[in-house]
PDB file of N, CA and C in Angstrom:
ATOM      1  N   UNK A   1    -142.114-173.143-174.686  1.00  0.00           N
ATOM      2  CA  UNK A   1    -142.458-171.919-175.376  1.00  0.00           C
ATOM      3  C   UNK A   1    -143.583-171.196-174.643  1.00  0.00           C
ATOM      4  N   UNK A   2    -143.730-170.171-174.848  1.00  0.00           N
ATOM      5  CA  UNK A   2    -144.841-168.826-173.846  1.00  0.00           C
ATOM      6  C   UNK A   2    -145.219-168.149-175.187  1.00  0.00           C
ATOM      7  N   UNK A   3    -145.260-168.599-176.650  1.00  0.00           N
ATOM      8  CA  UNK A   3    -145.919-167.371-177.361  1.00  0.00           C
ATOM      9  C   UNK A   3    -147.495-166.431-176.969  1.00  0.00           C
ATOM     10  N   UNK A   4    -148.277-167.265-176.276  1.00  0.00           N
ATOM     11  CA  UNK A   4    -149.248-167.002-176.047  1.00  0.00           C
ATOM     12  C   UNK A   4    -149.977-166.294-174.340  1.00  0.00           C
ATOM     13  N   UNK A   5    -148.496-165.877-173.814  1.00  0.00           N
ATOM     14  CA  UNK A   5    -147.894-165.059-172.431  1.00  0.00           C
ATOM     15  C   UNK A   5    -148.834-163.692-172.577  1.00  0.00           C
ATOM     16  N   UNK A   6    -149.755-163.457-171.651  1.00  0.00           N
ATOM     17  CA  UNK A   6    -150.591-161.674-171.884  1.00  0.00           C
ATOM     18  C   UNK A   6    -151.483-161.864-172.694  1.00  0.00           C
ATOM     19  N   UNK A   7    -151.689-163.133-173.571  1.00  0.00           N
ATOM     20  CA  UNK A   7    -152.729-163.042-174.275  1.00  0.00           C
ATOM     21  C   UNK A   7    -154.186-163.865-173.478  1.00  0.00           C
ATOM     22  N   UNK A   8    -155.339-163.739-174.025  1.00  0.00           N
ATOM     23  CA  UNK A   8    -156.347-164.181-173.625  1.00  0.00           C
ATOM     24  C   UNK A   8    -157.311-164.391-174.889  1.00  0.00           C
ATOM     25  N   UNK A   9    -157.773-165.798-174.938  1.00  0.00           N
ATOM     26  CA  UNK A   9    -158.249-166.654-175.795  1.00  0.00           C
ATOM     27  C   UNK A   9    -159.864-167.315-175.439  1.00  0.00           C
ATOM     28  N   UNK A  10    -160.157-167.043-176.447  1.00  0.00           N
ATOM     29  CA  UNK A  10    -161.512-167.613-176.000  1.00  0.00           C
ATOM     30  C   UNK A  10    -162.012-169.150-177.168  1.00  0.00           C
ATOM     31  N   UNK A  11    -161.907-170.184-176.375  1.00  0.00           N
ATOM     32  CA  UNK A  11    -162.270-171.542-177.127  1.00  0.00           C
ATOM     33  C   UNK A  11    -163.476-171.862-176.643  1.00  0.00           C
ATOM     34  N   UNK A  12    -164.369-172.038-177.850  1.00  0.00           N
ATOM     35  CA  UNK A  12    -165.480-172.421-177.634  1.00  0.00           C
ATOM     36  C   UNK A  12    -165.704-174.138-178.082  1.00  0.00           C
ATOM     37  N   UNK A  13    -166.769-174.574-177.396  1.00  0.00           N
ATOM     38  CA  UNK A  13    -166.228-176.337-177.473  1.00  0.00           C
ATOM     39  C   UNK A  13    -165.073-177.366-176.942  1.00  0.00           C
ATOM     40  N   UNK A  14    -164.775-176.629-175.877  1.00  0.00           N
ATOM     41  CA  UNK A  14    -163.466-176.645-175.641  1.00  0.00           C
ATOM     42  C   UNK A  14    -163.201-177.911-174.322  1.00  0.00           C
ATOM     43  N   UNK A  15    -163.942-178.302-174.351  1.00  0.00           N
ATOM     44  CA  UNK A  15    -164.171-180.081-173.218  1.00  0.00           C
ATOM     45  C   UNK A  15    -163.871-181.208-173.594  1.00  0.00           C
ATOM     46  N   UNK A  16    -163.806-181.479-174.933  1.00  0.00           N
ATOM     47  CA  UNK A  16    -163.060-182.475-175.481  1.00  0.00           C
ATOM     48  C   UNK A  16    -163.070-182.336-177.361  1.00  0.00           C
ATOM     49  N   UNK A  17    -162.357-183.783-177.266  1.00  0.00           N
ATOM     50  CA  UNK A  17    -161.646-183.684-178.672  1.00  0.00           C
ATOM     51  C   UNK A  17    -160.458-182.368-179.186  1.00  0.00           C
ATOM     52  N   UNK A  18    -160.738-181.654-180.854  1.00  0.00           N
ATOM     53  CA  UNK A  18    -160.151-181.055-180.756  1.00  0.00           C
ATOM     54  C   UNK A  18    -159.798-179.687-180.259  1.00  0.00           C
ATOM     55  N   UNK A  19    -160.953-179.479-179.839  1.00  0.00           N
ATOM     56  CA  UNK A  19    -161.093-178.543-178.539  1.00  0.00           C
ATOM     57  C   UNK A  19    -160.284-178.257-177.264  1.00  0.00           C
ATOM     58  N   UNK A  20    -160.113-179.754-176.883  1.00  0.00           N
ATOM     59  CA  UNK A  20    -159.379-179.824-175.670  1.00  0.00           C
ATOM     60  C   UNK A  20    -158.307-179.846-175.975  1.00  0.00           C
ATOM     61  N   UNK A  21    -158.377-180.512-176.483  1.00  0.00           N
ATOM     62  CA  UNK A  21    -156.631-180.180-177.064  1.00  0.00           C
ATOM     63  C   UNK A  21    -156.015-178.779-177.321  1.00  0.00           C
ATOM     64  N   UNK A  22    -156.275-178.462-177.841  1.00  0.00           N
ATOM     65  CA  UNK A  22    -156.276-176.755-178.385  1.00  0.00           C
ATOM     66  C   UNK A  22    -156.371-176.235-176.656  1.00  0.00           C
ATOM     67  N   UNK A  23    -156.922-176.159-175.814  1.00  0.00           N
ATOM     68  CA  UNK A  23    -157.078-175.689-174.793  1.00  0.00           C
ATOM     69  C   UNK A  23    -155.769-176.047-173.800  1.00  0.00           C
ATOM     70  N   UNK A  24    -155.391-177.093-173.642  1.00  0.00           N
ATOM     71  CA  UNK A  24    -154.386-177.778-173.430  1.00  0.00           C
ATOM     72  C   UNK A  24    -152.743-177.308-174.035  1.00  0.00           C
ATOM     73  N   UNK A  25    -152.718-177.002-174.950  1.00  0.00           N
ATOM     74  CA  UNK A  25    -151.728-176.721-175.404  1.00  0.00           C
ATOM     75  C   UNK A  25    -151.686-174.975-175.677  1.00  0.00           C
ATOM     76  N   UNK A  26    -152.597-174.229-175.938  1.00  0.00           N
ATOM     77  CA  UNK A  26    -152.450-173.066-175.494  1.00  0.00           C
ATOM     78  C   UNK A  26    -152.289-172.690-173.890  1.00  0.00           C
ATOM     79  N   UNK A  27    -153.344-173.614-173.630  1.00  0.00           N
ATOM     80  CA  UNK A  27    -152.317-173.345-171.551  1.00  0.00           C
ATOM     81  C   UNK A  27    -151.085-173.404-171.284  1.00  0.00           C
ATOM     82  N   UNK A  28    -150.152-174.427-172.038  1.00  0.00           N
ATOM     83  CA  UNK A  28    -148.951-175.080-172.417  1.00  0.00           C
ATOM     84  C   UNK A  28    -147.845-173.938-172.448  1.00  0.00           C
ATOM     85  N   UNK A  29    -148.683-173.003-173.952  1.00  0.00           N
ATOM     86  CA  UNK A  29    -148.013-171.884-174.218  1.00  0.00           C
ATOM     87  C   UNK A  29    -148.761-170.288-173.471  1.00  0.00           C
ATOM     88  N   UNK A  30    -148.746-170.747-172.139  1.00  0.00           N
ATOM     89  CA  UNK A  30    -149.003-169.311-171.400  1.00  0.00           C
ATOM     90  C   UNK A  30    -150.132-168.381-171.810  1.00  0.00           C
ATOM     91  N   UNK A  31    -150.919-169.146-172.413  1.00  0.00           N
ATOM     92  CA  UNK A  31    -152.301-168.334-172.520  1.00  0.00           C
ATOM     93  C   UNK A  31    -153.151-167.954-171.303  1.00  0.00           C
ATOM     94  N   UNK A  32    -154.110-167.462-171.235  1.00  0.00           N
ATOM     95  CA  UNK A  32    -155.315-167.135-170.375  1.00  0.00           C
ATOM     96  C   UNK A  32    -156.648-167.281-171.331  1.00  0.00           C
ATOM     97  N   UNK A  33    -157.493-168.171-170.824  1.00  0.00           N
ATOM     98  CA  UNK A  33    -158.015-169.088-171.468  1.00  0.00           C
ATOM     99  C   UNK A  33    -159.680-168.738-171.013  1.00  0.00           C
ATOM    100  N   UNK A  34    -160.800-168.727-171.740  1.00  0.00           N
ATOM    101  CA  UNK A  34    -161.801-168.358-171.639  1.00  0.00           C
ATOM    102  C   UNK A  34    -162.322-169.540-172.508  1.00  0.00           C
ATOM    103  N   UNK A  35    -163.427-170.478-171.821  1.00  0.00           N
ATOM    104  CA  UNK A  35    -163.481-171.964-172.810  1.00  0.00           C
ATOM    105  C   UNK A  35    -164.631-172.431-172.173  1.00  0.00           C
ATOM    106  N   UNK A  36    -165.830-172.383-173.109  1.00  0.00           N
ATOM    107  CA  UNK A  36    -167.106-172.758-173.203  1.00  0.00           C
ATOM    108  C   UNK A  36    -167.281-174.123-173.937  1.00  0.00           C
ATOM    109  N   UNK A  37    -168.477-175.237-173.429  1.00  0.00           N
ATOM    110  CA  UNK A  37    -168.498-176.084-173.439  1.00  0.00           C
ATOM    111  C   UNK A  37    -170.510-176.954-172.538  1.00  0.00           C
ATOM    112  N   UNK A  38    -170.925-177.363-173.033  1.00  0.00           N
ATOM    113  CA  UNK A  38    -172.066-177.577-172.607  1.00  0.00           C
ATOM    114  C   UNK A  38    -172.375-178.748-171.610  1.00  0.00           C
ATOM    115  N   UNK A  39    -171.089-179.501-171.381  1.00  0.00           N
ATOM    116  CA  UNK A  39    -171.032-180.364-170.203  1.00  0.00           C
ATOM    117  C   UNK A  39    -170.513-179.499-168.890  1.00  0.00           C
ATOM    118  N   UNK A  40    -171.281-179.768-167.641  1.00  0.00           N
ATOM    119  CA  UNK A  40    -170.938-179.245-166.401  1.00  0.00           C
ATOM    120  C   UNK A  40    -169.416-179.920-166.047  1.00  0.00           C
ATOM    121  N   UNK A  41    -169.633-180.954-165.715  1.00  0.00           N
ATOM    122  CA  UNK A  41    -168.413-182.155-165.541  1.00  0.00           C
ATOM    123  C   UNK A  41    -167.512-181.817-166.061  1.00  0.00           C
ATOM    124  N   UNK A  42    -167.641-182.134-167.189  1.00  0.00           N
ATOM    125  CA  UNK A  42    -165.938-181.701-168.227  1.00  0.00           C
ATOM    126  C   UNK A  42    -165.517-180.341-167.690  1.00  0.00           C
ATOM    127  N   UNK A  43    -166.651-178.943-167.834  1.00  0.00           N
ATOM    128  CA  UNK A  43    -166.200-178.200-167.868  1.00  0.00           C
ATOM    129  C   UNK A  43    -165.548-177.653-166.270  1.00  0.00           C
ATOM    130  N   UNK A  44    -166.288-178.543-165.230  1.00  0.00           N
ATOM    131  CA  UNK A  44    -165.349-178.424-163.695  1.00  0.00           C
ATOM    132  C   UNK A  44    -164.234-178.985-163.436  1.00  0.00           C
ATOM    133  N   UNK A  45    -163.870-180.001-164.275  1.00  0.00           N
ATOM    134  CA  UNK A  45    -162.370-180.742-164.575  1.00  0.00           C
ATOM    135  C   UNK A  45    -161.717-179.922-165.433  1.00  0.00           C
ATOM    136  N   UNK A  46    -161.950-179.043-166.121  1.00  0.00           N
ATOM    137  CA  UNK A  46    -161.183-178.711-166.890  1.00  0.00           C
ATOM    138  C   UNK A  46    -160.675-177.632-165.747  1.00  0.00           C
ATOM    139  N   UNK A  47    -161.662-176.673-165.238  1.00  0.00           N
ATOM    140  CA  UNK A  47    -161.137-175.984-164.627  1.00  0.00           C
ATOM    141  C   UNK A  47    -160.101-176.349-163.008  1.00  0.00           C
ATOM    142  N   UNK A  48    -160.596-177.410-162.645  1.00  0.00           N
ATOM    143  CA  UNK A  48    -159.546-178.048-161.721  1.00  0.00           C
ATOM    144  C   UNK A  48    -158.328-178.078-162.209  1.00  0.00           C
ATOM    145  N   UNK A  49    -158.270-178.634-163.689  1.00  0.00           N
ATOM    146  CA  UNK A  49    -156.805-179.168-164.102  1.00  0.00           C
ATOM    147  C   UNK A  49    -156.154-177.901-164.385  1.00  0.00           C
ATOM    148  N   UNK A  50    -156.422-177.135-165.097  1.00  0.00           N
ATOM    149  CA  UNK A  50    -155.914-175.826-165.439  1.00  0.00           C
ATOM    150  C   UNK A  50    -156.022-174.564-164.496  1.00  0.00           C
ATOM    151  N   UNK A  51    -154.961-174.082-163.885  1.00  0.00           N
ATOM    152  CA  UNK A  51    -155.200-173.013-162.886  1.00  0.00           C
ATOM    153  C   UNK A  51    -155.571-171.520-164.133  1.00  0.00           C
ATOM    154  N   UNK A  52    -156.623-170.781-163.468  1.00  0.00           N
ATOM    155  CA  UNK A  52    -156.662-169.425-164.170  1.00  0.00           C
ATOM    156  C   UNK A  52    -157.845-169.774-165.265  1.00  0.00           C
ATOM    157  N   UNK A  53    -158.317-170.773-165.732  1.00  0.00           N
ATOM    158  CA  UNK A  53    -158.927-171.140-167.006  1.00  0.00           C
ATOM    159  C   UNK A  53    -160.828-170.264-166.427  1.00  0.00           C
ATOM    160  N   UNK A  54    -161.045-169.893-167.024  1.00  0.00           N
ATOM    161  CA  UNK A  54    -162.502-169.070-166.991  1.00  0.00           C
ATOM    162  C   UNK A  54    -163.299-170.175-168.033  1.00  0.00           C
ATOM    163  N   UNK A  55    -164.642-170.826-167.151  1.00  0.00           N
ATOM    164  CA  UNK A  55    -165.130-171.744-168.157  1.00  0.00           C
ATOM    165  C   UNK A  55    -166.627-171.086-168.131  1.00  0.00           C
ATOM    166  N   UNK A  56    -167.266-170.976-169.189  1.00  0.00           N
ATOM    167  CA  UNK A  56    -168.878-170.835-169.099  1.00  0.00           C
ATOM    168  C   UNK A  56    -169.603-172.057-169.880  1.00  0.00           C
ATOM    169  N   UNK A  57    -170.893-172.197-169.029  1.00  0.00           N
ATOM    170  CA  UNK A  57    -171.432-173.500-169.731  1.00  0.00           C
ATOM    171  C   UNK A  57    -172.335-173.195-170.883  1.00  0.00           C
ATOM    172  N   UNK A  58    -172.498-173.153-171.951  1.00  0.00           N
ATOM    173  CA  UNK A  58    -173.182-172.101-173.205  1.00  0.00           C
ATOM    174  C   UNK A  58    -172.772-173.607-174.090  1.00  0.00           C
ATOM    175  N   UNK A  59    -174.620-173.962-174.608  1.00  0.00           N
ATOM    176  CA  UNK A  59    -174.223-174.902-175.909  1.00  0.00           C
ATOM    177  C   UNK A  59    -174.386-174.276-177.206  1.00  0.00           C
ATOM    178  N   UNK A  60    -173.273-174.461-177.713  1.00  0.00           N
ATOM    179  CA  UNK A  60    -173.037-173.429-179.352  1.00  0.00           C
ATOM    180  C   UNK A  60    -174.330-173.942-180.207  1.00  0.00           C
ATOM    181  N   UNK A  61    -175.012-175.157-180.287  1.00  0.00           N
ATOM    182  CA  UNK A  61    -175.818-175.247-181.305  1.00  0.00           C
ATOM    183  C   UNK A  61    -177.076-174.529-180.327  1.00  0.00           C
ATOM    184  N   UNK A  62    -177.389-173.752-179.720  1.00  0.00           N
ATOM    185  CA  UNK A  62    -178.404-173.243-179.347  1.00  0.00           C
ATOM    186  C   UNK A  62    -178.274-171.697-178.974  1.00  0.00           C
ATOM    187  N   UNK A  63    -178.867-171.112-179.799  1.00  0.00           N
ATOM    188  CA  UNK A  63    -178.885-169.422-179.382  1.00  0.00           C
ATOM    189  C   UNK A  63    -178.987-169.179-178.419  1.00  0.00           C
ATOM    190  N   UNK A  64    -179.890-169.428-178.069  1.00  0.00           N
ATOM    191  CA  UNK A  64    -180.559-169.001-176.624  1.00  0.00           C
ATOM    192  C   UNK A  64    -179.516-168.926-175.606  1.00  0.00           C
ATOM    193  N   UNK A  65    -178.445-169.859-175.499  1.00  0.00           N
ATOM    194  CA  UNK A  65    -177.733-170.256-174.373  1.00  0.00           C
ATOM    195  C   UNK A  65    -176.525-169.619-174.852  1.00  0.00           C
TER     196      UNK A  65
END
């Protein structure tokens, strides 16, 4: 399935658990993917594994960032 073909999504938390998942399976379905996450690591694997994926490193429990 491609429901999510032209669209662009933004997951925040998105390095593991149900996050990743969700990230994973909207890639699945042809998304373009914008996915923040406060680990460096995770978030350079993620972008290895997924071609096109836009990651920023921003931790949600902190404003500032």
């Amino acid at each position: 399935m491609a429901r999510f073909t032209d669209k662009t999504i933004l997951v925040t938390g998105g390095t593991s658990g149900i996050g990743l998942a969700t990230v994973e399976r909207l890639a699945a379905e042809g998304a373009k993917l914008i996915v923040t996450g406060s680990n460096p690591a995770r978030l350079a694997t993620l972008a290895a594994n997924l071609r096109g994926v836009i990651t920023v490193e921003a931790d949600n429990a902190d404003p500032a960032s």
